[in-house]
Protein backbone atom coordinates (compact mmCIF):
# COMPACT_ATOMS: atom_id res chain seq x y z
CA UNK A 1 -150.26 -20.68 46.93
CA UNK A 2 -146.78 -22.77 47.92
CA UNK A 3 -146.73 -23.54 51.81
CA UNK A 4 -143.76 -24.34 53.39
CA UNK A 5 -144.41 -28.36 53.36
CA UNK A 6 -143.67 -27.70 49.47
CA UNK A 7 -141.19 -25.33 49.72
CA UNK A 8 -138.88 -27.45 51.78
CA UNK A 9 -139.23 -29.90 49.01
CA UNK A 10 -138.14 -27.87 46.36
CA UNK A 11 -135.44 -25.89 47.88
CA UNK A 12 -131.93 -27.71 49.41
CA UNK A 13 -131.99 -25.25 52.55
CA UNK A 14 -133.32 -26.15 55.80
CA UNK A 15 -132.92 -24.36 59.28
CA UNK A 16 -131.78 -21.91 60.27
CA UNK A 17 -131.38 -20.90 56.85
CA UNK A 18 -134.59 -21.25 54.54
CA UNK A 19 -135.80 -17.72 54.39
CA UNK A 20 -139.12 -18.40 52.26
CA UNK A 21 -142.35 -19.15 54.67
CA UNK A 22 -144.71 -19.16 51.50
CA UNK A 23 -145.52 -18.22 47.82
CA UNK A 24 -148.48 -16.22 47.49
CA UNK A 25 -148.59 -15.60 43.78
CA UNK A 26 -146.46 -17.89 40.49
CA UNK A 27 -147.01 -17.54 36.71
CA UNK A 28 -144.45 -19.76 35.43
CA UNK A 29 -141.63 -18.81 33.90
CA UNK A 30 -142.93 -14.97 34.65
CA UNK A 31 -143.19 -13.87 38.00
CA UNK A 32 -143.35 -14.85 41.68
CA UNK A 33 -144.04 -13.51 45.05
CA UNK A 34 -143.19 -14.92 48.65
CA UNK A 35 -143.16 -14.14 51.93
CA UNK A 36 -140.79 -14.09 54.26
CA UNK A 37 -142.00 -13.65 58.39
CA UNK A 38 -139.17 -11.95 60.10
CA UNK A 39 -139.06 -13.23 63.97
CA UNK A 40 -136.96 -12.11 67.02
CA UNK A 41 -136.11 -15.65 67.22
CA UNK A 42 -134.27 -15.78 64.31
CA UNK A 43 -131.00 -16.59 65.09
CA UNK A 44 -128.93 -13.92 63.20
CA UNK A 45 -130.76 -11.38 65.44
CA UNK A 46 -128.24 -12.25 68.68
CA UNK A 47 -125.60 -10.64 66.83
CA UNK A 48 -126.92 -8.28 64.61
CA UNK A 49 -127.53 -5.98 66.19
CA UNK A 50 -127.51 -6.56 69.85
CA UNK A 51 -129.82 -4.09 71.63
CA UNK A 52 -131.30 -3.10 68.08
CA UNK A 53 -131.83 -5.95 66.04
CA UNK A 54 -131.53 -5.98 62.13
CA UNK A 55 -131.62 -8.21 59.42
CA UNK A 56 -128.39 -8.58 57.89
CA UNK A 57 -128.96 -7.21 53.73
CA UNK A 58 -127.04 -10.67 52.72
CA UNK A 59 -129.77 -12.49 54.05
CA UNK A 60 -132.34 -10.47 52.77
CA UNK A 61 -130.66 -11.08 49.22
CA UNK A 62 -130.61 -14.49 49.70
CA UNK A 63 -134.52 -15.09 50.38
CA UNK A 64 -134.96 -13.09 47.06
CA UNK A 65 -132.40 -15.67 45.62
CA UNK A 66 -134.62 -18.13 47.27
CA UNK A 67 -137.78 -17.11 45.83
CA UNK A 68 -135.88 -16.86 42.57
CA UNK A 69 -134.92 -20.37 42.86
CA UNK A 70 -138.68 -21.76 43.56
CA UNK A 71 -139.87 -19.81 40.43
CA UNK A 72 -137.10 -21.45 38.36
CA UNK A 73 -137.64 -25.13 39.57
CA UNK A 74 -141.06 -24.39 39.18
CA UNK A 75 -140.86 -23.48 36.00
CA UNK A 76 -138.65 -26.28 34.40
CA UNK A 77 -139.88 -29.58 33.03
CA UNK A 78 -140.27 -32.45 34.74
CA UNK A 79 -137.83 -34.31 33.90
CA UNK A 80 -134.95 -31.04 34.93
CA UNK A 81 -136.42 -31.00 38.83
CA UNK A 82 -133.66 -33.32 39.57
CA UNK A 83 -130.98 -30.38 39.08
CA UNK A 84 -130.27 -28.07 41.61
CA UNK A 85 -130.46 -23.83 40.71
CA UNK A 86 -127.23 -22.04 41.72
CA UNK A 87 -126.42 -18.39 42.28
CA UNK A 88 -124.26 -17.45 39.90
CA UNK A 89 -124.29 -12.97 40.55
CA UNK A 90 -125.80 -10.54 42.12
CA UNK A 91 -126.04 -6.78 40.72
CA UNK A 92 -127.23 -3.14 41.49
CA UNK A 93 -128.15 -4.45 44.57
CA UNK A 94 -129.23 -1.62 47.09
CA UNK A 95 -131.03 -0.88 50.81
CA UNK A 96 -133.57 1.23 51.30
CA UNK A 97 -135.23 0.36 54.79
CA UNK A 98 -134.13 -1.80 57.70
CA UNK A 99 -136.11 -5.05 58.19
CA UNK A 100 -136.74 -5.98 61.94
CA UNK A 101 -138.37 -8.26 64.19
CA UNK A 102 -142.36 -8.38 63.61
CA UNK A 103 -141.54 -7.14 59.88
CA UNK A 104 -143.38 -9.30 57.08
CA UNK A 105 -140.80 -9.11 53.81
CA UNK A 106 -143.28 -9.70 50.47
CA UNK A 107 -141.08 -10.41 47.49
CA UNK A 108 -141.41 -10.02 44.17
CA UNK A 109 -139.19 -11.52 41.58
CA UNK A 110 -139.58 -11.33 37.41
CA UNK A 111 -137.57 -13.44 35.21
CA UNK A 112 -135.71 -10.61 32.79
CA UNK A 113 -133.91 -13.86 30.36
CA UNK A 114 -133.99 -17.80 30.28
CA UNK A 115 -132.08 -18.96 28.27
CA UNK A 116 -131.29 -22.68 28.14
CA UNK A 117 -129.91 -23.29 31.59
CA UNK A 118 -129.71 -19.75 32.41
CA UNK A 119 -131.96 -17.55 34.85
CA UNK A 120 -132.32 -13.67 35.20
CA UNK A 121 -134.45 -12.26 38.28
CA UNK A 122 -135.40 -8.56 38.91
CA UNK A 123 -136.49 -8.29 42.45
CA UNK A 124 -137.96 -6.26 45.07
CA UNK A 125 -138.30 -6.93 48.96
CA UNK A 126 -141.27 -4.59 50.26
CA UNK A 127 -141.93 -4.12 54.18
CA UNK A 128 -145.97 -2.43 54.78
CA UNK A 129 -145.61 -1.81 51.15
CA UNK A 130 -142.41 0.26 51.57
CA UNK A 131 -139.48 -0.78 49.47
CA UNK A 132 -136.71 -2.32 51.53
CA UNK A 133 -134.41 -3.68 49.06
CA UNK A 134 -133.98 -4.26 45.58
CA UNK A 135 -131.57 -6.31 43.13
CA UNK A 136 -130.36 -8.31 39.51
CA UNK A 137 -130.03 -12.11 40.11
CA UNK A 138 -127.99 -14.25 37.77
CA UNK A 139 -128.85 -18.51 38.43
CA UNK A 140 -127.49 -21.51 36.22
CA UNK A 141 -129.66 -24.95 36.61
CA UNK A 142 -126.51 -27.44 37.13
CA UNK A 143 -126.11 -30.86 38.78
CA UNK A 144 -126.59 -31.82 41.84
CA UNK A 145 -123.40 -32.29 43.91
């Protein structure tokens, strides 16, 4: 299990926008899952929606893309954990269920290619084990900038 002590080490994002609390399950270079608590205090919620929060989809993407990213840098060598993973596409992306406050987002990302600096992710988001969103990641390990 990754806590969030280690996954603000490993990822460049920091508040308000790291949306990984914790990894629950990694087989390198396979699989991952994470976790992603969904609070009222969030600050997206003031303006999405007033009166009836929701978490904007984009932002549900992008703590898949996050996950994504901690499987990749965990997965590299040693001596690659210098470069940063970038977002290079995002496919067949659709919403199935709206995530609000109190919801608990577990998701699960598979590599589907690596090759050389190249990443593929398959990914789910599940909410109480109901699927909430689902999408193709494309990621390219590059330099730091």
């Amino acid at each position: 299990m990754i806590q969030i002590n280690e996954i603000m080490e490993i990822l460049p994002h920091g508040y308000p926008f790291l949306l990984v609390d914790r990894i629950v399950e990694l087989e390198m270079g396979k699989r991952i899952v994470g976790i992603k608590n969904v609070t009222i205090n969030e600050p997206f919620f003031q303006g999405h929606f007033p009166g009836q929060p929701i978490m904007p989809g984009v932002l549900i993407v992008e703590a898949m893309a996050q996950t994504a990213g901690i499987l990749a840098f965990k997965s590299m060598p040693e001596e690659s954990r210098k470069r940063a993973v970038y977002f290079m596409a995002i496919d067949k992306v659709r919403f199935r269920r709206p995530v609000t406050p109190g919801d608990q987002i577990r998701i699960e990302m598979v590599v589907s290619k690596h090759r050389k600096s190249v990443w593929g992710f398959t990914g789910k988001a599940y909410v109480e084990g109901q699927l909430a969103a689902e999408a193709e990641l494309l990621a390219m390990l590059g330099d730091k900038g």
